[in-house]
N, C-alpha and C. Protein backbone atom coordinates (compact mmCIF):
# COMPACT_ATOMS: atom_id res chain seq x y z
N UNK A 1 -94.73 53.50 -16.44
CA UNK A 1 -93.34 53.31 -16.77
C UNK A 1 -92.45 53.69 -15.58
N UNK A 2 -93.04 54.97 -14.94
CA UNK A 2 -91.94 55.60 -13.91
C UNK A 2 -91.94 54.27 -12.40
N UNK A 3 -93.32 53.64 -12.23
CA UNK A 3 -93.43 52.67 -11.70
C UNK A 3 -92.23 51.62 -11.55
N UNK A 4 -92.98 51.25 -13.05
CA UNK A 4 -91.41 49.83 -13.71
C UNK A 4 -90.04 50.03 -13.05
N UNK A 5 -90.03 51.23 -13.46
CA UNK A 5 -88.42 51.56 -13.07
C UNK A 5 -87.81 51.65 -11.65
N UNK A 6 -89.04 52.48 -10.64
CA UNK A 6 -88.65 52.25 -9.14
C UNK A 6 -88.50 50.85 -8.83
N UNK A 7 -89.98 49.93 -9.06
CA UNK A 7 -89.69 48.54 -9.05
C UNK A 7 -87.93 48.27 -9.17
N UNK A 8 -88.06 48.53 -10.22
CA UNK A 8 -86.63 47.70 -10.41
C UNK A 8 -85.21 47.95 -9.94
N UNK A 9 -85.52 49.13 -9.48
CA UNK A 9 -84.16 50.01 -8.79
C UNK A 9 -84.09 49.58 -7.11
N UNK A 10 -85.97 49.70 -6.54
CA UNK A 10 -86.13 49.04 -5.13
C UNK A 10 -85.32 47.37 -5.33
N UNK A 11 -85.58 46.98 -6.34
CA UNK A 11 -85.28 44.94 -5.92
C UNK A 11 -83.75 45.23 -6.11
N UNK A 12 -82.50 46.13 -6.66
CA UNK A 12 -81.42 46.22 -7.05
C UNK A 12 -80.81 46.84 -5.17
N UNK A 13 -81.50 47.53 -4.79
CA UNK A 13 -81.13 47.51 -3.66
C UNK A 13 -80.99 46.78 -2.54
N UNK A 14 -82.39 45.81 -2.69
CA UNK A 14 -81.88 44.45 -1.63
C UNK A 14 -81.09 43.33 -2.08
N UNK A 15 -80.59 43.57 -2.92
CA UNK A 15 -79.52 42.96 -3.59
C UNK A 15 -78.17 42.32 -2.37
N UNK A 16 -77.92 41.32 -2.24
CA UNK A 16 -76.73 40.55 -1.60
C UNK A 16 -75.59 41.26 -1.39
N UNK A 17 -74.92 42.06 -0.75
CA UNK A 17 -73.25 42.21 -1.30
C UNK A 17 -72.87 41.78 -1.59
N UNK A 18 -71.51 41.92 -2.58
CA UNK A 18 -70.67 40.96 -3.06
C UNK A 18 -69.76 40.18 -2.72
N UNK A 19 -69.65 39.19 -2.52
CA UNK A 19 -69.01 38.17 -2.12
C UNK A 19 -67.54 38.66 -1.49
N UNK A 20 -66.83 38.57 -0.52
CA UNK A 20 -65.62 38.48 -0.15
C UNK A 20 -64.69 37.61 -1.15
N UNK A 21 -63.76 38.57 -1.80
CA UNK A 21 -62.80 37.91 -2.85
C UNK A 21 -61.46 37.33 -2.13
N UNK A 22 -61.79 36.14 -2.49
CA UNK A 22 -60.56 35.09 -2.25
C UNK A 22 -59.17 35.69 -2.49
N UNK A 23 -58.06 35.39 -1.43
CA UNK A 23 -57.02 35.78 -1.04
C UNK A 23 -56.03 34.20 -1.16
N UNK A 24 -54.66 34.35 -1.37
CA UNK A 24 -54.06 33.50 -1.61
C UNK A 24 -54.29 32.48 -0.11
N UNK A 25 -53.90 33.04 0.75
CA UNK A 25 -54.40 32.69 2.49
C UNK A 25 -55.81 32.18 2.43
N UNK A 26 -56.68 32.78 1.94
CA UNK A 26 -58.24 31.89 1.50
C UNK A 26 -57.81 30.94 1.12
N UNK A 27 -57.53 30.12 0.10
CA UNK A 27 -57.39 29.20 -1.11
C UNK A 27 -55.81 28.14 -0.47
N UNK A 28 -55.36 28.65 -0.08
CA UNK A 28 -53.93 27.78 0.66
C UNK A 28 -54.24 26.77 1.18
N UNK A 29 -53.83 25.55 1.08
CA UNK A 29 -53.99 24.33 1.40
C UNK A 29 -53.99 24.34 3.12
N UNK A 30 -53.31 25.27 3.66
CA UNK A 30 -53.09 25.37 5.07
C UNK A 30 -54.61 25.93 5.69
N UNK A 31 -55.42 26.88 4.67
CA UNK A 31 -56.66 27.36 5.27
C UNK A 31 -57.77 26.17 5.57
N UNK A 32 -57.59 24.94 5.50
CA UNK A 32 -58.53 24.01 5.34
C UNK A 32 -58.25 23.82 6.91
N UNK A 33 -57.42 23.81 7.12
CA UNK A 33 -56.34 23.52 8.43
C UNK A 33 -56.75 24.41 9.45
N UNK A 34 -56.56 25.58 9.40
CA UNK A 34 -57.11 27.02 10.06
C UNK A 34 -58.15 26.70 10.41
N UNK A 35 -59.02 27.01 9.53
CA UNK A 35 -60.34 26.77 10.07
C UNK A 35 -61.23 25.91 10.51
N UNK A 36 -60.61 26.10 12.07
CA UNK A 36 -61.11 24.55 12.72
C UNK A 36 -61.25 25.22 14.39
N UNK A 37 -61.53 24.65 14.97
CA UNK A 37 -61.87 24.69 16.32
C UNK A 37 -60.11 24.10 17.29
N UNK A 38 -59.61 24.97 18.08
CA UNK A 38 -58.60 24.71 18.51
C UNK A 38 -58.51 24.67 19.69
N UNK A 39 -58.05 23.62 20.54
CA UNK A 39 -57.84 23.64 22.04
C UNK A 39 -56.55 24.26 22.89
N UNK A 40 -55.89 24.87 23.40
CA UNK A 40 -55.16 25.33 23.97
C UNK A 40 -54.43 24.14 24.85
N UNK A 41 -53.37 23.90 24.00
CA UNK A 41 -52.50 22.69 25.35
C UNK A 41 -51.73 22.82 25.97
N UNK A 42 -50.40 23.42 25.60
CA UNK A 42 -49.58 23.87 26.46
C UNK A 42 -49.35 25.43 26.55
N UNK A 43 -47.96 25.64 27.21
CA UNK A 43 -47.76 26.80 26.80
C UNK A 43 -46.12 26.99 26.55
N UNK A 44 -45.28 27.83 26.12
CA UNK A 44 -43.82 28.20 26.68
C UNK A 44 -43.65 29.71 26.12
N UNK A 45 -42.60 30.31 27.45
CA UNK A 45 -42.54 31.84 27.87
C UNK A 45 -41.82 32.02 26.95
N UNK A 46 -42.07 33.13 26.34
CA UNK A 46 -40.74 34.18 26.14
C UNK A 46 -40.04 34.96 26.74
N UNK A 47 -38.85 34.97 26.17
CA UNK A 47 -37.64 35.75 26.62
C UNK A 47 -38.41 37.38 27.28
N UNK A 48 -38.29 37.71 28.76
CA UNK A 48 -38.19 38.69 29.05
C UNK A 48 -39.93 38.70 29.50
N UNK A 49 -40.77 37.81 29.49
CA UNK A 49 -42.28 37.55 29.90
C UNK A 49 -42.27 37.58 30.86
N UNK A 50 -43.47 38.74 31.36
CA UNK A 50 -43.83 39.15 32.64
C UNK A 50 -45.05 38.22 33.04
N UNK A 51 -45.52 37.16 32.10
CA UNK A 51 -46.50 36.13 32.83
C UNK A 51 -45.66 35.22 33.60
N UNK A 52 -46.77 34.90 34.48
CA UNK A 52 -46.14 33.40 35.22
C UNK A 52 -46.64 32.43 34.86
N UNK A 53 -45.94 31.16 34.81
CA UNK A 53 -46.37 30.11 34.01
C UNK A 53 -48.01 29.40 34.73
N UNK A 54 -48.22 29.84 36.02
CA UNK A 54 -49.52 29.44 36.70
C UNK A 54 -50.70 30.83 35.59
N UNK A 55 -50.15 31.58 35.59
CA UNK A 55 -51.35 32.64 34.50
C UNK A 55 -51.12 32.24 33.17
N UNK A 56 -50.17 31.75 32.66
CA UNK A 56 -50.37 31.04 31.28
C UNK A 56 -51.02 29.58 31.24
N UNK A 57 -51.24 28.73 32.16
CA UNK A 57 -51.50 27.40 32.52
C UNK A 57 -53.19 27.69 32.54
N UNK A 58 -53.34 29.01 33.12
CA UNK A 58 -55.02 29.04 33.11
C UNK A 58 -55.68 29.27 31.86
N UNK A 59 -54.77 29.29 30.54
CA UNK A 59 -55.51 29.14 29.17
C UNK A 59 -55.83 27.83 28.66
N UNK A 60 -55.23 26.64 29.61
CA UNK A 60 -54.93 25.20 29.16
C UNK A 60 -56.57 25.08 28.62
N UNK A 61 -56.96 24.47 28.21
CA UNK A 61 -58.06 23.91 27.62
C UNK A 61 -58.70 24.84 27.13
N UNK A 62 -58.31 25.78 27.57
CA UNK A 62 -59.84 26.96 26.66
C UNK A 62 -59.85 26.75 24.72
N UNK A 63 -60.57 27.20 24.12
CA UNK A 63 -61.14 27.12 22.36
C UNK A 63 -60.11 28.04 21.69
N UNK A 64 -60.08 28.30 20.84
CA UNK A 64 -59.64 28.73 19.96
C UNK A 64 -60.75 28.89 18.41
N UNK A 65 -61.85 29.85 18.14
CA UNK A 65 -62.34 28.98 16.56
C UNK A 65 -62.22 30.37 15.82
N UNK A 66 -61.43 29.60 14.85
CA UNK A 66 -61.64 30.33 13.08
C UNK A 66 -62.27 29.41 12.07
N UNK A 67 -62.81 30.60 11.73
CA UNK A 67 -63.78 30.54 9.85
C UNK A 67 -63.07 30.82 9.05
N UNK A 68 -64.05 30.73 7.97
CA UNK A 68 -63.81 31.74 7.17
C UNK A 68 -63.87 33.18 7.07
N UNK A 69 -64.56 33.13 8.00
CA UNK A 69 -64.96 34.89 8.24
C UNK A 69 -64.37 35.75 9.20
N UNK A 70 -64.31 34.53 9.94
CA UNK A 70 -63.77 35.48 11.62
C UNK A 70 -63.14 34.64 12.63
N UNK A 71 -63.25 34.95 13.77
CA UNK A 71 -62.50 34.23 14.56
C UNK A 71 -63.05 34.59 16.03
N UNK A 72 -62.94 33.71 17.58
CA UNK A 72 -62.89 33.66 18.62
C UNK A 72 -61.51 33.22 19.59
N UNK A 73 -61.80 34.34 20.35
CA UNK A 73 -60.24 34.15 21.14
C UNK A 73 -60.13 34.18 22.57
N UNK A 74 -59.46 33.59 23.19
CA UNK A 74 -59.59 33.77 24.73
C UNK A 74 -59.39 35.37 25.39
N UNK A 75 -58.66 36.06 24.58
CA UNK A 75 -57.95 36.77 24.38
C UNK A 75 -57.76 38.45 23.50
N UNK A 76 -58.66 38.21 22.90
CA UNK A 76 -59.39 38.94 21.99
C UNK A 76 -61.04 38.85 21.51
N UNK A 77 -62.01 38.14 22.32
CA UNK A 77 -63.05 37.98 21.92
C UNK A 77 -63.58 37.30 20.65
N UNK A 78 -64.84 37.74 20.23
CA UNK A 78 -65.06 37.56 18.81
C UNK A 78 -64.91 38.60 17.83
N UNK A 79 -64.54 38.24 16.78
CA UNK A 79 -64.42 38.90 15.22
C UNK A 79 -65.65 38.46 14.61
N UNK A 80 -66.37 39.17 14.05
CA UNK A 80 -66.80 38.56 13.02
C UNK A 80 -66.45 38.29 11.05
N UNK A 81 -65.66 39.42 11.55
CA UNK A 81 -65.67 39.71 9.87
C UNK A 81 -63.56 40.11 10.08
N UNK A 82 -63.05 39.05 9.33
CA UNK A 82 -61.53 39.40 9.91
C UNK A 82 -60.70 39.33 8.01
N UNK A 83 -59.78 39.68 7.86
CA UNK A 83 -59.07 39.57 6.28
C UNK A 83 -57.72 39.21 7.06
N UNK A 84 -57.31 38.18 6.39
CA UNK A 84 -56.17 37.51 6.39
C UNK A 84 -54.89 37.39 5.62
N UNK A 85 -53.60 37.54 6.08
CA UNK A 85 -52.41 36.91 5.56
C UNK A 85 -51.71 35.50 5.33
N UNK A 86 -51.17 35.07 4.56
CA UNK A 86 -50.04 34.06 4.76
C UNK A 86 -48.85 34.57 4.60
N UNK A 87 -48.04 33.97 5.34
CA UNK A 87 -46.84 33.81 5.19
C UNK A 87 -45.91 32.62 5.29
N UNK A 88 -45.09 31.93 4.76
CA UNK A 88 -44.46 30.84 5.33
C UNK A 88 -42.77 31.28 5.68
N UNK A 89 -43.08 30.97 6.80
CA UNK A 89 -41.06 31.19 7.46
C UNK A 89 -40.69 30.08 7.61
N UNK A 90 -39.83 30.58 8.24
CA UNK A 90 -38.53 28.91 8.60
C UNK A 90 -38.45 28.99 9.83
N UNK A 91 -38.37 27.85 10.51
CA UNK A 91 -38.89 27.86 12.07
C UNK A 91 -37.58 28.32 13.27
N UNK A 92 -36.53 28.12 12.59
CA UNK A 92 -35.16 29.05 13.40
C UNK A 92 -35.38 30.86 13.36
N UNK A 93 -35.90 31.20 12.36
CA UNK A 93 -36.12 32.75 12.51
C UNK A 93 -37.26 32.55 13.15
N UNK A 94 -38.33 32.19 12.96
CA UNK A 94 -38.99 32.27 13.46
C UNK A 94 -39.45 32.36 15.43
N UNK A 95 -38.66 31.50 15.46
CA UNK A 95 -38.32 30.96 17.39
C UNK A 95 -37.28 32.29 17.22
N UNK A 96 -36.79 32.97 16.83
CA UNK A 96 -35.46 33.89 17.27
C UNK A 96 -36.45 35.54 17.23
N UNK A 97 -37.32 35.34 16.76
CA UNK A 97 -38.09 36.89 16.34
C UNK A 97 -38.88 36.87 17.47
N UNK A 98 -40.10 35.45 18.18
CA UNK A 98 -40.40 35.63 18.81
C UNK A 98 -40.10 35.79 20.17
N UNK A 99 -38.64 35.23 20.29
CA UNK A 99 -37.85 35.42 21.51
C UNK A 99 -37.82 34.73 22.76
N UNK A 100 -38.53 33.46 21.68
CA UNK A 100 -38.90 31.74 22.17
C UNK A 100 -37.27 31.29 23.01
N UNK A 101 -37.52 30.96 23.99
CA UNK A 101 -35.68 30.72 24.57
C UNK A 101 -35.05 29.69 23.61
N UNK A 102 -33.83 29.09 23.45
CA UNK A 102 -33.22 28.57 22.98
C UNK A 102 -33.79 27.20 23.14
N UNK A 103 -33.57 26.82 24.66
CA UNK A 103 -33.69 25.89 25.41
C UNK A 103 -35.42 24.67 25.12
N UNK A 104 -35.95 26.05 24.57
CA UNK A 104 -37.86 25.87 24.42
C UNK A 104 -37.91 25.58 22.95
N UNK A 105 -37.14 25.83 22.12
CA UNK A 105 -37.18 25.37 20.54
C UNK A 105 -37.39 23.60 20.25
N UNK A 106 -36.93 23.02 21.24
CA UNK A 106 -37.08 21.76 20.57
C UNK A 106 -38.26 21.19 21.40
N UNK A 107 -38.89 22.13 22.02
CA UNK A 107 -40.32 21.79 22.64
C UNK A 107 -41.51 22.02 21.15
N UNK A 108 -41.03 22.84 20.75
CA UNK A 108 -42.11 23.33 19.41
C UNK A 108 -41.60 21.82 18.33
N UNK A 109 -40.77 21.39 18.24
CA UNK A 109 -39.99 20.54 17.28
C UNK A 109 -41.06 19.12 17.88
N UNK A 110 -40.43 18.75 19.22
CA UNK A 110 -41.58 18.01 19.49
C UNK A 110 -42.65 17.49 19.70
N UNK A 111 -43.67 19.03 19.51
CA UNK A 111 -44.70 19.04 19.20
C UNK A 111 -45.01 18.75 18.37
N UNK A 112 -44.38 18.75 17.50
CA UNK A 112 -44.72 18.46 15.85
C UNK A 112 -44.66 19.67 14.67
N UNK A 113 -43.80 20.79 14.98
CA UNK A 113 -43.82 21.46 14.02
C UNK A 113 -42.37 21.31 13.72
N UNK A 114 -42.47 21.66 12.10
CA UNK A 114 -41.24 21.00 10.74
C UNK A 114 -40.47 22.79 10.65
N UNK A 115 -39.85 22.54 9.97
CA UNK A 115 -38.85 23.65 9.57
C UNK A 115 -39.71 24.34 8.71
N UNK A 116 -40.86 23.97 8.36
CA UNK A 116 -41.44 25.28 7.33
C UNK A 116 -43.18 25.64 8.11
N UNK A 117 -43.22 26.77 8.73
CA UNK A 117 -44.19 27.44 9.44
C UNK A 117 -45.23 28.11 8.38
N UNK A 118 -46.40 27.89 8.59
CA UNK A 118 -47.50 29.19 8.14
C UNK A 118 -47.67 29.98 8.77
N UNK A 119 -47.53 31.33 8.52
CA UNK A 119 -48.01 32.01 10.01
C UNK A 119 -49.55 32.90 8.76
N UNK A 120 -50.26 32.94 9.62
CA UNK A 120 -51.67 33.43 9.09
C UNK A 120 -51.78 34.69 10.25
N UNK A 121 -51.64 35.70 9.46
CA UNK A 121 -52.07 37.11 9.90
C UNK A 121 -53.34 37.63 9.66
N UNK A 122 -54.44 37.05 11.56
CA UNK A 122 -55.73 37.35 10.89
C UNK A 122 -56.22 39.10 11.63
N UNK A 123 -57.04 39.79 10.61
CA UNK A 123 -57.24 41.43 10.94
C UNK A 123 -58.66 41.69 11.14
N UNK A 124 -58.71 41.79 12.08
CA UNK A 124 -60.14 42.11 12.16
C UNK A 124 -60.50 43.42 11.46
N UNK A 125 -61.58 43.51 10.78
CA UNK A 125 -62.06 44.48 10.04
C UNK A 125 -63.73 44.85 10.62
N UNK A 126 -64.39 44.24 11.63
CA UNK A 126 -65.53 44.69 12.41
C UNK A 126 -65.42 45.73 13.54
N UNK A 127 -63.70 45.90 13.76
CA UNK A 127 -63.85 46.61 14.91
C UNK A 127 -62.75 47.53 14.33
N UNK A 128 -62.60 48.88 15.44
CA UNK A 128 -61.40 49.49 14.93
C UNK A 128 -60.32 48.90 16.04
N UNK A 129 -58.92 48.98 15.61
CA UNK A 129 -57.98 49.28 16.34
C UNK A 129 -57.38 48.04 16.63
N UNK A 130 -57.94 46.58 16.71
CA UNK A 130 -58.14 45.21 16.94
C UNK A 130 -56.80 44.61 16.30
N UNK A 131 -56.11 44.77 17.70
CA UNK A 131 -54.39 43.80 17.23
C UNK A 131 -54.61 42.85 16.50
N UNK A 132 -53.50 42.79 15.32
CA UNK A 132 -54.00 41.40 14.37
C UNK A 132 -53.99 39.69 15.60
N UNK A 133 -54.16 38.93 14.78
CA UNK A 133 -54.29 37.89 15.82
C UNK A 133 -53.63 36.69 14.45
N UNK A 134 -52.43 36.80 15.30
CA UNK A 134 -51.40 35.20 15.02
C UNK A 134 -51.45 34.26 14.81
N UNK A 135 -51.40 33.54 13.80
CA UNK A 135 -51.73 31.75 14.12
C UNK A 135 -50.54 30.97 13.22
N UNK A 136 -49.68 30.42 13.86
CA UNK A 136 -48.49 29.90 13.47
C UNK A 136 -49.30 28.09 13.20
N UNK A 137 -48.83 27.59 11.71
CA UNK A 137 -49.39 26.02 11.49
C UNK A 137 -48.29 25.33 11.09
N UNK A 138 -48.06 24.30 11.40
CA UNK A 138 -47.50 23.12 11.33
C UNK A 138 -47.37 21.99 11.18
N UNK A 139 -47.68 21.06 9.97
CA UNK A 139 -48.54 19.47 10.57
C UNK A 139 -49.99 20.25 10.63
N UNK A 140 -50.70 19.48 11.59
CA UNK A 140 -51.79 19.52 11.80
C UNK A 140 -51.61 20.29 13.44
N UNK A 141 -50.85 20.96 13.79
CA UNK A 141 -50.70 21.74 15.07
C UNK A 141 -50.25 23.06 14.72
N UNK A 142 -50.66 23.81 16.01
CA UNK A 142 -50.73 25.35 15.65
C UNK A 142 -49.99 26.14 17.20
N UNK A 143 -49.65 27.48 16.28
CA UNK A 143 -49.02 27.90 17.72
C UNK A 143 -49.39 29.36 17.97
N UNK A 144 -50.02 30.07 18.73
CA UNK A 144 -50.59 31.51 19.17
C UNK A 144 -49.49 32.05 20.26
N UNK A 145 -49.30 33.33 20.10
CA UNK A 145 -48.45 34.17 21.06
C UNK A 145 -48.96 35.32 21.61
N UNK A 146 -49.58 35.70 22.84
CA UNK A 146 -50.01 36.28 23.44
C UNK A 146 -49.38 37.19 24.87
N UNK A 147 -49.21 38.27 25.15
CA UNK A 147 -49.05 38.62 26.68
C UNK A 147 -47.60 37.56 27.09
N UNK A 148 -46.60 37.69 26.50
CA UNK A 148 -45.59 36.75 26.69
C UNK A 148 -45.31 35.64 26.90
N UNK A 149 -46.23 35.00 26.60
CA UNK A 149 -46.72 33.64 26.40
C UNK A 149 -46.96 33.26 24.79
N UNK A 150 -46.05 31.40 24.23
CA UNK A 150 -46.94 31.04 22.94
C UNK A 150 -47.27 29.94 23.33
N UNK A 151 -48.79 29.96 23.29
CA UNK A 151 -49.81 28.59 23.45
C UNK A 151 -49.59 27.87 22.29
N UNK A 152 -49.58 26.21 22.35
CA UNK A 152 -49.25 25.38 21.75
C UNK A 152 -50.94 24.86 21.52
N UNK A 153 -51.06 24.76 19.75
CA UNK A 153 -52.95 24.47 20.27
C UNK A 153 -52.97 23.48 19.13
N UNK A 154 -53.91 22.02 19.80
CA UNK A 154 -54.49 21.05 19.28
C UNK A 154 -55.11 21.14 18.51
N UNK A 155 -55.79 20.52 17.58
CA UNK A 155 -57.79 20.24 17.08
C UNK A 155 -58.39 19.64 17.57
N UNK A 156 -59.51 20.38 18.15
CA UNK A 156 -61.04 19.62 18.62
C UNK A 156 -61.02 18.23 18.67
């Protein structure tokens, strides 16, 4: 009997963890969107950025990829295991918080982003200390802000 019972307590231990519970940001029509492989196309400075546009130009083509789980960054490495936000703003506060110049707002407009922004606040939870990592969506285009620089990023 005392057998039976280790048996059954050993197989309860290799047991699966439990599933990561879905978050409104999980389930959002915009996460289908997210999680995709992203190319880096342009860039434009912010107000008071100590990059030069030749050190922001050297992100042009590099990846961008989020999961579901995690994420890769030029910039931050890999995550594996990250928990996420949504938020949706309005793209005038939005360009005014990040301190996007005036002049550079209708560069984001012509890219293709609308008056209503996702911004997805992703957290890494594999590492300690790991600045959240940004991802502004729009349409089917996305926008990252880094080191005084926001990269304007494609899909694959």
């Amino acid at each position: 009997m005392l057998l039976a019972a280790l048996g059954v307590a050993g197989c309860s231990s290799s047991a699966k963890p439990a599933a990561k519970q879905a978050t409104a940001a999980d389930v959002a029509p915009e996460a289908d969107l997210l999680n995709r492989t992203w190319i880096v196309d342009k860039h434009i400075l912010v107000k008071g950025s100590s990059v030069e546009g030749a050190d922001a130009r050297g992100f042009h083509g590099r990846t961008i990829e989020i999961t579901a789980e995690g994420y890769t960054t030029p910039w931050q490495g890999a995550c594996k295991a990250a928990s996420r936000l949504l938020e949706r703003r309005d793209l005038p506060a939005l360009v005014e918080e990040l301190g996007i110049k005036p002049t550079d707002a209708p560069v984001l407009q012509k890219f293709g982003f609308t008056e209503i922004v996702s911004e997805f606040r992703l957290q890494c939870t594999d590492r300690e200390k790991a600045p959240p990592f940004l991802v502004y969506l729009s349409n089917d285009k996305a926008m990252t802000c880094y080191g005084g620089a926001c990269y304007l990023l494609i899909l694959f």
